[in-house]
N, C-alpha and C. Protein backbone atom coordinates (compact mmCIF):
# COMPACT_ATOMS: atom_id res chain seq x y z
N UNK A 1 65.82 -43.39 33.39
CA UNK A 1 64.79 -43.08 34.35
C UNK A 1 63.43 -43.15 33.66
N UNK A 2 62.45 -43.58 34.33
CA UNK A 2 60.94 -43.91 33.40
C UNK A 2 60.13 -42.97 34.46
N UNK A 3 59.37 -42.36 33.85
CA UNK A 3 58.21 -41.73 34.12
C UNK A 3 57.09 -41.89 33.82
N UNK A 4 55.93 -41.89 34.91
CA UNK A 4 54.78 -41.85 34.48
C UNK A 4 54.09 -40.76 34.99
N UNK A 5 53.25 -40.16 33.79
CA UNK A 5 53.12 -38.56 33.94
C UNK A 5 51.36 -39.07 32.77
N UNK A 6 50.47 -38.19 33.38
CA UNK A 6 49.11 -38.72 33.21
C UNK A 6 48.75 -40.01 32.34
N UNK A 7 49.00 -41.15 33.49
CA UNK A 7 48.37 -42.26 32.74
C UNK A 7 50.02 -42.59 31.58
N UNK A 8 50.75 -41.58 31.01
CA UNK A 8 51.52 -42.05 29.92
C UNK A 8 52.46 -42.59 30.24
N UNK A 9 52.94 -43.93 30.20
CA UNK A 9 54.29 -44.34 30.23
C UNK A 9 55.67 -43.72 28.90
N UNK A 10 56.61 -43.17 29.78
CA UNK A 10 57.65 -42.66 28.71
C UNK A 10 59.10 -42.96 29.40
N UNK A 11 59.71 -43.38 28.93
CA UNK A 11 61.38 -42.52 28.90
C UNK A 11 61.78 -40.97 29.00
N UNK A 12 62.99 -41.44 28.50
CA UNK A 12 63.68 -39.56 29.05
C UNK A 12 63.55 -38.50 27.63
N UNK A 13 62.98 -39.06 26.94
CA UNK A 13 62.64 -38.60 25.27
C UNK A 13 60.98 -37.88 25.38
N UNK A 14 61.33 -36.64 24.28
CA UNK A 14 59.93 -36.51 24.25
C UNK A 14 59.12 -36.19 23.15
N UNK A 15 59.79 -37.01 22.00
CA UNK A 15 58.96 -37.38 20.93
C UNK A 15 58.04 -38.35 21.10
N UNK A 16 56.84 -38.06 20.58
CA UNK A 16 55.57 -39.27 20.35
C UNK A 16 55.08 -38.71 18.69
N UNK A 17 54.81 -40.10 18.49
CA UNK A 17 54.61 -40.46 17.13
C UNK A 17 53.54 -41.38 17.07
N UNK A 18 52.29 -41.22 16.46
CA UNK A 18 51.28 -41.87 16.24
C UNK A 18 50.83 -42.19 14.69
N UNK A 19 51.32 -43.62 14.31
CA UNK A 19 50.68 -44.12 13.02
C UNK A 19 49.06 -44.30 13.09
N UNK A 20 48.27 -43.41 12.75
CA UNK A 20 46.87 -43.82 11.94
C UNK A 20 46.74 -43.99 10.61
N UNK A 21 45.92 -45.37 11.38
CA UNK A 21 46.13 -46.37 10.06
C UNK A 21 44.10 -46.35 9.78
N UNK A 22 43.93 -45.72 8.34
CA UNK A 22 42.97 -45.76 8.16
C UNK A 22 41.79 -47.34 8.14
N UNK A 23 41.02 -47.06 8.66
CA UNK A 23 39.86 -48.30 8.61
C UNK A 23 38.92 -48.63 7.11
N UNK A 24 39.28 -47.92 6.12
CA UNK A 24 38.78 -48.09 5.06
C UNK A 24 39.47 -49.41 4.08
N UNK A 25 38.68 -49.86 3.39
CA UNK A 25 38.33 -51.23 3.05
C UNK A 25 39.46 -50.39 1.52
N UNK A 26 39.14 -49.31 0.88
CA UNK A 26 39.24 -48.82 -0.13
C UNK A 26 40.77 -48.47 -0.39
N UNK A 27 41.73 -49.48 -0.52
CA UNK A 27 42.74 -48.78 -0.84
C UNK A 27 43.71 -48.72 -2.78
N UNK A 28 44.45 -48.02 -2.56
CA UNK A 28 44.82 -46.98 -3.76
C UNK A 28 46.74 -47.82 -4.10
N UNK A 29 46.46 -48.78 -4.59
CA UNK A 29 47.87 -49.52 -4.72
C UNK A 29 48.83 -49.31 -5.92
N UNK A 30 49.60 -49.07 -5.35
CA UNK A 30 50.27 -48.01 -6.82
C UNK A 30 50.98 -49.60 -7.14
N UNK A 31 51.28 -49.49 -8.64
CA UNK A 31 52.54 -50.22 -9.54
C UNK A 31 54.02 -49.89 -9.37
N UNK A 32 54.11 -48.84 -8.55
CA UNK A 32 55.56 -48.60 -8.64
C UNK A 32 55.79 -47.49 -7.30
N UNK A 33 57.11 -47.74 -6.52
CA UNK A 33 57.31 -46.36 -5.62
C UNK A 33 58.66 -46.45 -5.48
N UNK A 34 58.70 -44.63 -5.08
CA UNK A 34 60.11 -44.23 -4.91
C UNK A 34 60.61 -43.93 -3.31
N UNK A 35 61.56 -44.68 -3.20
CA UNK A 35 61.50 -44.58 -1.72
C UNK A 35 62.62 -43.39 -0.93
N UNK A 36 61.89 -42.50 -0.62
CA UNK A 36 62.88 -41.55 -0.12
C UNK A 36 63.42 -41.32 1.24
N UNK A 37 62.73 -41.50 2.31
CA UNK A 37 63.10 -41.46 3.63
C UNK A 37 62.49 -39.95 3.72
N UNK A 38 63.50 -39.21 5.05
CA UNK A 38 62.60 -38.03 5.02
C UNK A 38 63.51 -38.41 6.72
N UNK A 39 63.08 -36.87 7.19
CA UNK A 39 63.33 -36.44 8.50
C UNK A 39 62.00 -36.18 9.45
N UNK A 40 62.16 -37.24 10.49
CA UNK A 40 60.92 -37.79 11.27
C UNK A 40 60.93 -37.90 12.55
N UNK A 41 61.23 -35.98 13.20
CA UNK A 41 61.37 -35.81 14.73
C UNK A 41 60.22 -35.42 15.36
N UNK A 42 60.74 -34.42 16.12
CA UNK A 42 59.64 -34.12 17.05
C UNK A 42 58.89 -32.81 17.17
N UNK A 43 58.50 -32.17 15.78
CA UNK A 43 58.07 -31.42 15.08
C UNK A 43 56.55 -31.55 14.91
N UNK A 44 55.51 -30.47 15.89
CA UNK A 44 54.27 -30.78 15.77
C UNK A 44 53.72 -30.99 14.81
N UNK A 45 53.65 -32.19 13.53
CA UNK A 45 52.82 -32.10 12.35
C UNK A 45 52.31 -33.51 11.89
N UNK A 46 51.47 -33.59 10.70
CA UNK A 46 50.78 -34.38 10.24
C UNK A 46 52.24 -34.49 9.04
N UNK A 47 52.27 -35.72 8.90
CA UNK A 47 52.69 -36.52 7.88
C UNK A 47 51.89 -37.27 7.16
N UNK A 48 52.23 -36.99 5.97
CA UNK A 48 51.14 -38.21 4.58
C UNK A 48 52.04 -38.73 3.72
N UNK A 49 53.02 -38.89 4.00
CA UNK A 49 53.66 -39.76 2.89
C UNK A 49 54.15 -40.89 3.75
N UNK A 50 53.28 -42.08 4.29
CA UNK A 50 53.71 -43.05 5.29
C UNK A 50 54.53 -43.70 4.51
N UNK A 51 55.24 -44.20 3.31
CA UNK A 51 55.68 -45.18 2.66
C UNK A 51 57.52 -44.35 2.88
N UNK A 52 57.55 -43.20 2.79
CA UNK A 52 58.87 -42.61 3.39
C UNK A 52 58.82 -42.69 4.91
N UNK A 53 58.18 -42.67 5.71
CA UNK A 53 58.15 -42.33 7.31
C UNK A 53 58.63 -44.15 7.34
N UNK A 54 57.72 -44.92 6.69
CA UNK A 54 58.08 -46.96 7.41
C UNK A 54 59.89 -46.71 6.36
N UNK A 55 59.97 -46.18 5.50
CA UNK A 55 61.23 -46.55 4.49
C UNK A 55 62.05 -46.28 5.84
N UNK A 56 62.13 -44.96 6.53
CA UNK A 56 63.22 -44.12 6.88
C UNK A 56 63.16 -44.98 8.13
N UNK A 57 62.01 -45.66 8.94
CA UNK A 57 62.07 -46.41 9.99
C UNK A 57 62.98 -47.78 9.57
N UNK A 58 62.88 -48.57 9.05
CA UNK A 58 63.10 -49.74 8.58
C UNK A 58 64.83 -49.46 8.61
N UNK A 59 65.33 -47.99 7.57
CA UNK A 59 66.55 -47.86 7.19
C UNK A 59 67.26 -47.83 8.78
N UNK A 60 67.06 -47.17 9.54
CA UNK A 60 67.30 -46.26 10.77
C UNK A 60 67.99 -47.81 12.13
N UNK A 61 66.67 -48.60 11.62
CA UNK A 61 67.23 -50.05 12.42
C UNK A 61 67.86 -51.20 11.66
N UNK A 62 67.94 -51.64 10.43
CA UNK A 62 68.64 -52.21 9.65
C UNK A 62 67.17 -53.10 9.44
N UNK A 63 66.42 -53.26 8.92
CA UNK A 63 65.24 -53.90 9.13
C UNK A 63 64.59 -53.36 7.19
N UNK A 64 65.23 -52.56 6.43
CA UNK A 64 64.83 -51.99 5.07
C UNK A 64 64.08 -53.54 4.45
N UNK A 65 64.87 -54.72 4.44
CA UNK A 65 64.27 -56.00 3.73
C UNK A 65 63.20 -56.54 3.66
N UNK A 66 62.39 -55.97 5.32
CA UNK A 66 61.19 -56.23 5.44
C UNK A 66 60.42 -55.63 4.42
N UNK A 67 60.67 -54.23 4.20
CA UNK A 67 59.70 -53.26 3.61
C UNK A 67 59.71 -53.88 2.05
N UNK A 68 61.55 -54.08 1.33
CA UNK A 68 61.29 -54.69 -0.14
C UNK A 68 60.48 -55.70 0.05
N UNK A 69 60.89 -56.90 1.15
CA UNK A 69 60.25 -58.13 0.77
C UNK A 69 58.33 -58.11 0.19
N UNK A 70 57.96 -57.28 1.27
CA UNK A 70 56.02 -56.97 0.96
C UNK A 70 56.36 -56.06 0.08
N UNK A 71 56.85 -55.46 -0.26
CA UNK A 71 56.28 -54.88 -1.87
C UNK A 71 56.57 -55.62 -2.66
N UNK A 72 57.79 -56.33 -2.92
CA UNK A 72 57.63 -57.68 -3.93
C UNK A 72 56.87 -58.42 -3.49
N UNK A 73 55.98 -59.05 -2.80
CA UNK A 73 55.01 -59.83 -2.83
C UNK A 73 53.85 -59.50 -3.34
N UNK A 74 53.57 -57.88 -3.12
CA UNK A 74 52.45 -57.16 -3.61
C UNK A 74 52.82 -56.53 -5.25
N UNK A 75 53.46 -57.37 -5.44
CA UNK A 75 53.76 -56.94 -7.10
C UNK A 75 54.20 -55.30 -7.36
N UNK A 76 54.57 -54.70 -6.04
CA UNK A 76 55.00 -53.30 -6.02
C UNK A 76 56.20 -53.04 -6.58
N UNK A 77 56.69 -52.69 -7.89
CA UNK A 77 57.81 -52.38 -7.99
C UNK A 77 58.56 -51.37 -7.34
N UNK A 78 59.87 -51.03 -7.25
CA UNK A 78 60.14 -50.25 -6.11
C UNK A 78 61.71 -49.69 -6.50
N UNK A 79 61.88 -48.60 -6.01
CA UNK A 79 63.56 -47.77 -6.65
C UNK A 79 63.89 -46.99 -5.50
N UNK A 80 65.01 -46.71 -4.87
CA UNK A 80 65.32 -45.93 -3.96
C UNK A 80 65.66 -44.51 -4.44
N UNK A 81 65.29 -43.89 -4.03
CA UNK A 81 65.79 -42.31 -4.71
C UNK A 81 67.22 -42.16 -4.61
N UNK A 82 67.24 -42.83 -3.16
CA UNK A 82 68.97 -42.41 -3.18
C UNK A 82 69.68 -43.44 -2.24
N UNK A 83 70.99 -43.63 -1.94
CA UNK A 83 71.31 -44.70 -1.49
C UNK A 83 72.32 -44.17 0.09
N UNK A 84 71.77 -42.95 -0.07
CA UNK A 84 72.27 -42.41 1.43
C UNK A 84 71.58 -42.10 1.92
N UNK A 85 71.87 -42.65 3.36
CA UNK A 85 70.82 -42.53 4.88
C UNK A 85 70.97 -41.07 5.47
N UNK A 86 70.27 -39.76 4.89
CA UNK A 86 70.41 -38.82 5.72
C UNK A 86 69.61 -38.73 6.19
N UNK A 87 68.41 -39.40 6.34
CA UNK A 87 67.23 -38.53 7.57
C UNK A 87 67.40 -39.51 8.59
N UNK A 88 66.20 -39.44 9.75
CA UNK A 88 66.00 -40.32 10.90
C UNK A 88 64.45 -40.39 11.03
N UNK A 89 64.09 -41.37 11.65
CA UNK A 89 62.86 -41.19 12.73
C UNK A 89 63.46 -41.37 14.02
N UNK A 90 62.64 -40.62 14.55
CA UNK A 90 63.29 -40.15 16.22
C UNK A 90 62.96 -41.70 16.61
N UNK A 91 64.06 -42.33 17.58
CA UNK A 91 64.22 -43.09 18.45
C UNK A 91 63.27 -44.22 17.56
N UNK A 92 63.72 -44.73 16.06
CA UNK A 92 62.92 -45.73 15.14
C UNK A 92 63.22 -47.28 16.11
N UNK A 93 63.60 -47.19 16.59
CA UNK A 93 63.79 -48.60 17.52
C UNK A 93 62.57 -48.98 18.93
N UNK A 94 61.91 -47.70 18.93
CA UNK A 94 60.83 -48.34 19.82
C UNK A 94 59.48 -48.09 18.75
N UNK A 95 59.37 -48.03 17.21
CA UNK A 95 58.47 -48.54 16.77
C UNK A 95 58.41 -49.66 16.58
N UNK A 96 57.67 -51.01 16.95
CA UNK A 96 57.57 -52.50 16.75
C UNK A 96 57.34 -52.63 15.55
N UNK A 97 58.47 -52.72 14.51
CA UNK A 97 58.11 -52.81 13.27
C UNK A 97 57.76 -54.44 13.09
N UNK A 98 58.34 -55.44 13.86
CA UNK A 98 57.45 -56.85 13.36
C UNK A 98 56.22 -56.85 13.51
N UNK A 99 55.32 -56.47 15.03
CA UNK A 99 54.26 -56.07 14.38
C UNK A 99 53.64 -55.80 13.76
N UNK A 100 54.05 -54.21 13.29
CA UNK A 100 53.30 -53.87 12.25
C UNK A 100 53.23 -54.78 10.40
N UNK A 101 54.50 -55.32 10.35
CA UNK A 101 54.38 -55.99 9.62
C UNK A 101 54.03 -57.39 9.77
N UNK A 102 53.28 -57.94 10.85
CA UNK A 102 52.93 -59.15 10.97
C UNK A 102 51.74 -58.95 10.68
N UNK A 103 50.66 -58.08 10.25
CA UNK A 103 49.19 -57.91 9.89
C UNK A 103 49.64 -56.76 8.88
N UNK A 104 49.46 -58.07 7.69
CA UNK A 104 49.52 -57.30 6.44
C UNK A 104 48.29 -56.78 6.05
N UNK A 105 47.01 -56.29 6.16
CA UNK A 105 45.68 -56.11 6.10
C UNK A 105 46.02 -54.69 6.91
N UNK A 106 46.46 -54.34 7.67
CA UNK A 106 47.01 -52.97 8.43
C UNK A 106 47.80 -52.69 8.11
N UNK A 107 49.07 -53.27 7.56
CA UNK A 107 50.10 -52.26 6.54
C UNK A 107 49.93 -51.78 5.65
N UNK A 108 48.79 -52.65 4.97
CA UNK A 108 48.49 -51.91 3.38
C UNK A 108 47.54 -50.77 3.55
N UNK A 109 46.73 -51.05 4.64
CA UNK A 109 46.18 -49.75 4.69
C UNK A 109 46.71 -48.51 5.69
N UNK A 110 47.98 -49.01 6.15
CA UNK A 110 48.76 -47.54 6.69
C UNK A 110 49.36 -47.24 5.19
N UNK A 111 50.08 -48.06 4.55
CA UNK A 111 50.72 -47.45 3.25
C UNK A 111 50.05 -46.80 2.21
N UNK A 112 48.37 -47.36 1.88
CA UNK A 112 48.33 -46.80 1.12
C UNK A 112 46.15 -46.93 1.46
N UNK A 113 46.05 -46.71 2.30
CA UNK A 113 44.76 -46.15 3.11
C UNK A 113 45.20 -44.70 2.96
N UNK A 114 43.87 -44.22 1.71
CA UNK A 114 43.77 -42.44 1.59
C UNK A 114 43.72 -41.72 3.10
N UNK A 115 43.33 -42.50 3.85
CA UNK A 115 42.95 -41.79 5.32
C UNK A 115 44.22 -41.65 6.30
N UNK A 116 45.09 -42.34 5.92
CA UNK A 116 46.47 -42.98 6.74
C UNK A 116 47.33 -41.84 6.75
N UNK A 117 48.29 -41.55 8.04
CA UNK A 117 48.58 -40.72 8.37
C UNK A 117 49.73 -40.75 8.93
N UNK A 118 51.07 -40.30 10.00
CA UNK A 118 51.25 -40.21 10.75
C UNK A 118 51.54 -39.09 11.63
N UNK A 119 51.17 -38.77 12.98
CA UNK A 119 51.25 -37.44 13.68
C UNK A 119 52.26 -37.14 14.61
N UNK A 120 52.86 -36.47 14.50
CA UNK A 120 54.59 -36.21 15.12
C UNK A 120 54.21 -35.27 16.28
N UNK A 121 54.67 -35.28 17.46
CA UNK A 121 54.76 -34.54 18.08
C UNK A 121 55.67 -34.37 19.13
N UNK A 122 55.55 -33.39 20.49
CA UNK A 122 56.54 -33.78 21.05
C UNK A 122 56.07 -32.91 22.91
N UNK A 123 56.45 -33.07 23.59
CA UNK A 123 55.91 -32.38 25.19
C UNK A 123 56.72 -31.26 25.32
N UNK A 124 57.52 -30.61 24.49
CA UNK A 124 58.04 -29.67 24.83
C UNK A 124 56.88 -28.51 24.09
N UNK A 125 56.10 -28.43 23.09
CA UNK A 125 55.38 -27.53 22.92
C UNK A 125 53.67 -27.88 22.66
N UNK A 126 53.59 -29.27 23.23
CA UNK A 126 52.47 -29.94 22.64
C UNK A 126 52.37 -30.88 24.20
N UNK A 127 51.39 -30.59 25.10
CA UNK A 127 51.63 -31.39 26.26
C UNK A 127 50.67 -32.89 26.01
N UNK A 128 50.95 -33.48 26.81
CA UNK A 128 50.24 -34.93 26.87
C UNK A 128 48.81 -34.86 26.58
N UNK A 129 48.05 -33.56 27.46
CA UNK A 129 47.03 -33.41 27.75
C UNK A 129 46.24 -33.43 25.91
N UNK A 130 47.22 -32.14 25.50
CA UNK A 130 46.41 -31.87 24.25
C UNK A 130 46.43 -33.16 22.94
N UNK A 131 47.37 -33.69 23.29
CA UNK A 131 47.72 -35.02 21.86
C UNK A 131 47.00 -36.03 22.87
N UNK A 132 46.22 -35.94 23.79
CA UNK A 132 44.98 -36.66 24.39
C UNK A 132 43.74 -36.73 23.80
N UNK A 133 43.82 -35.37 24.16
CA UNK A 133 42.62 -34.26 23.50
C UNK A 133 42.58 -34.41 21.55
N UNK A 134 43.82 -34.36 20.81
CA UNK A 134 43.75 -34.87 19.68
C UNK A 134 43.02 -36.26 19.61
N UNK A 135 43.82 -37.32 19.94
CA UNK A 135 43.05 -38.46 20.11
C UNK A 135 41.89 -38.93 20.05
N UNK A 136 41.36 -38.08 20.87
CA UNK A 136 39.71 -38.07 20.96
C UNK A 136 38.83 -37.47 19.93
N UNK A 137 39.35 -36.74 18.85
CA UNK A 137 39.26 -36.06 18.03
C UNK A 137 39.46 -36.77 16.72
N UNK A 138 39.59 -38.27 16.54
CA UNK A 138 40.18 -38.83 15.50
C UNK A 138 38.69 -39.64 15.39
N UNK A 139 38.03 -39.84 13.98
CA UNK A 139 37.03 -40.52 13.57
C UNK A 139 37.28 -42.24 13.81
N UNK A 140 36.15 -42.52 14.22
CA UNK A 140 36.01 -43.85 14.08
C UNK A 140 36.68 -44.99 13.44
N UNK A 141 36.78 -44.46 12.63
CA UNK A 141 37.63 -45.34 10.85
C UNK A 141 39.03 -45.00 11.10
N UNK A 142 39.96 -44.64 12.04
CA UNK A 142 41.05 -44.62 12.03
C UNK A 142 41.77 -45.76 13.49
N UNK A 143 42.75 -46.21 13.09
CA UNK A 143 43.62 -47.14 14.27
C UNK A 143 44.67 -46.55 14.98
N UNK A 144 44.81 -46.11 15.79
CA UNK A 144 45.90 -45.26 15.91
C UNK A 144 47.09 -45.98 16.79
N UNK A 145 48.51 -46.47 16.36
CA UNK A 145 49.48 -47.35 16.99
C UNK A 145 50.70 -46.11 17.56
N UNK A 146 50.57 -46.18 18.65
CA UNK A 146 51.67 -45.28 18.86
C UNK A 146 52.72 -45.39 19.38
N UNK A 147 54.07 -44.67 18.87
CA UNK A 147 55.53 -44.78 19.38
C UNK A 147 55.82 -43.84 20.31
N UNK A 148 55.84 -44.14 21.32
CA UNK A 148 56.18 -42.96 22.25
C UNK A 148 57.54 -43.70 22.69
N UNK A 149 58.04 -42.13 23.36
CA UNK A 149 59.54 -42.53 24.25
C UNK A 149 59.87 -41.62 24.72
C-alpha cells in the first residue's frame, strides 16, 4: 500500500535516511580503511562514519564490489574487519546505489567530505513535519540524497 502523507511519498516502512553529502571542494583521503559495517535503522541520529553506513549498504544487496572496485581505483587500500554480515541498513535496496556511484565527485565527498553525514530517522518518534523542519536547517554546502520507505 503507498501513501502520500505531506507532500512525502512512502511505503509501509518508516525509516528515512538522508545521505548529506558535503559541498566542500576540501577532502581528507585516507591510504588505507577498515571496513566494518554497523547497524543502520530507524534510530533518531546522526551518523559519521559514511564509509561503514555505504560498506553495510553495498553488503546488505550483494553490490560490496562496487565499493572495492573505487577504492582500488583511488589507490585506497582496504581490509574488512570481519567477514560476517551482522548488521543491516534498513530496507538498503531502495538506496540507488548506481547512482550514487555513477558521480564519483559526490562519493568522494560523501566518503570522505569532513562535512558528510548521514541522518537516520524514523515517523514513529520523529514526524515528517520535523525531519522537514531539519532540512531546512541544513547549510548551503550540504546535498542531501534521501532513502525513504
Amino acid at each position: 500500500m503507498i501513501n502520500i502523507r505531506s507532500g512525502a511519498f512512502e511505503t509501509n516502512s518508516s525509516s528515512v535516511h538522508a545521505l548529506c553529502i558535503s559541498n566542500d571542494k576540501h577532502l581528507i583521503i585516507p591510504y588505507h580503511v577498515v571496513l566494518r559495517g554497523g547497524d543502520f535503522g530507524w534510530n533518531d541520529e546522526e551518523v559519521w562514519c559514511n564509509m561503514d553506513y555505504l560498506y553495510q549498504a553495498c553488503l546488505d544487496v550483494g553490490k560490496e564490489q562496487l565499493l572495492f572496485d573505487f577504492l582500488d581505483k583511488h589507490n585506497i587500500s582496504w581490509e574488512r574487519y570481519s567477514d560476517d554480515n551482522i548488521g543491516y541498513v534498513d530496507h538498503a535496496d531502495a538506496l540507488d546505489l548506481t547512482d550514487l556511484f555513477s558521480d564519483e565527485n559526490r562519493l568522494l565527498r560523501f566518503l570522505f567530505g569532513g562535512k558528510s553525514f548521514v541522518k537516520l530517522g524514523n515517523d514513529n518518534y520523529t514526524t515528517y513535519d520535523e525531519f522537514e523542519k531539519w532540512e531546512h536547517r541544513l547549510s548551503d554546502d550540504l546535498e542531501v540524497v534521501w532513502k525513504g520507505n
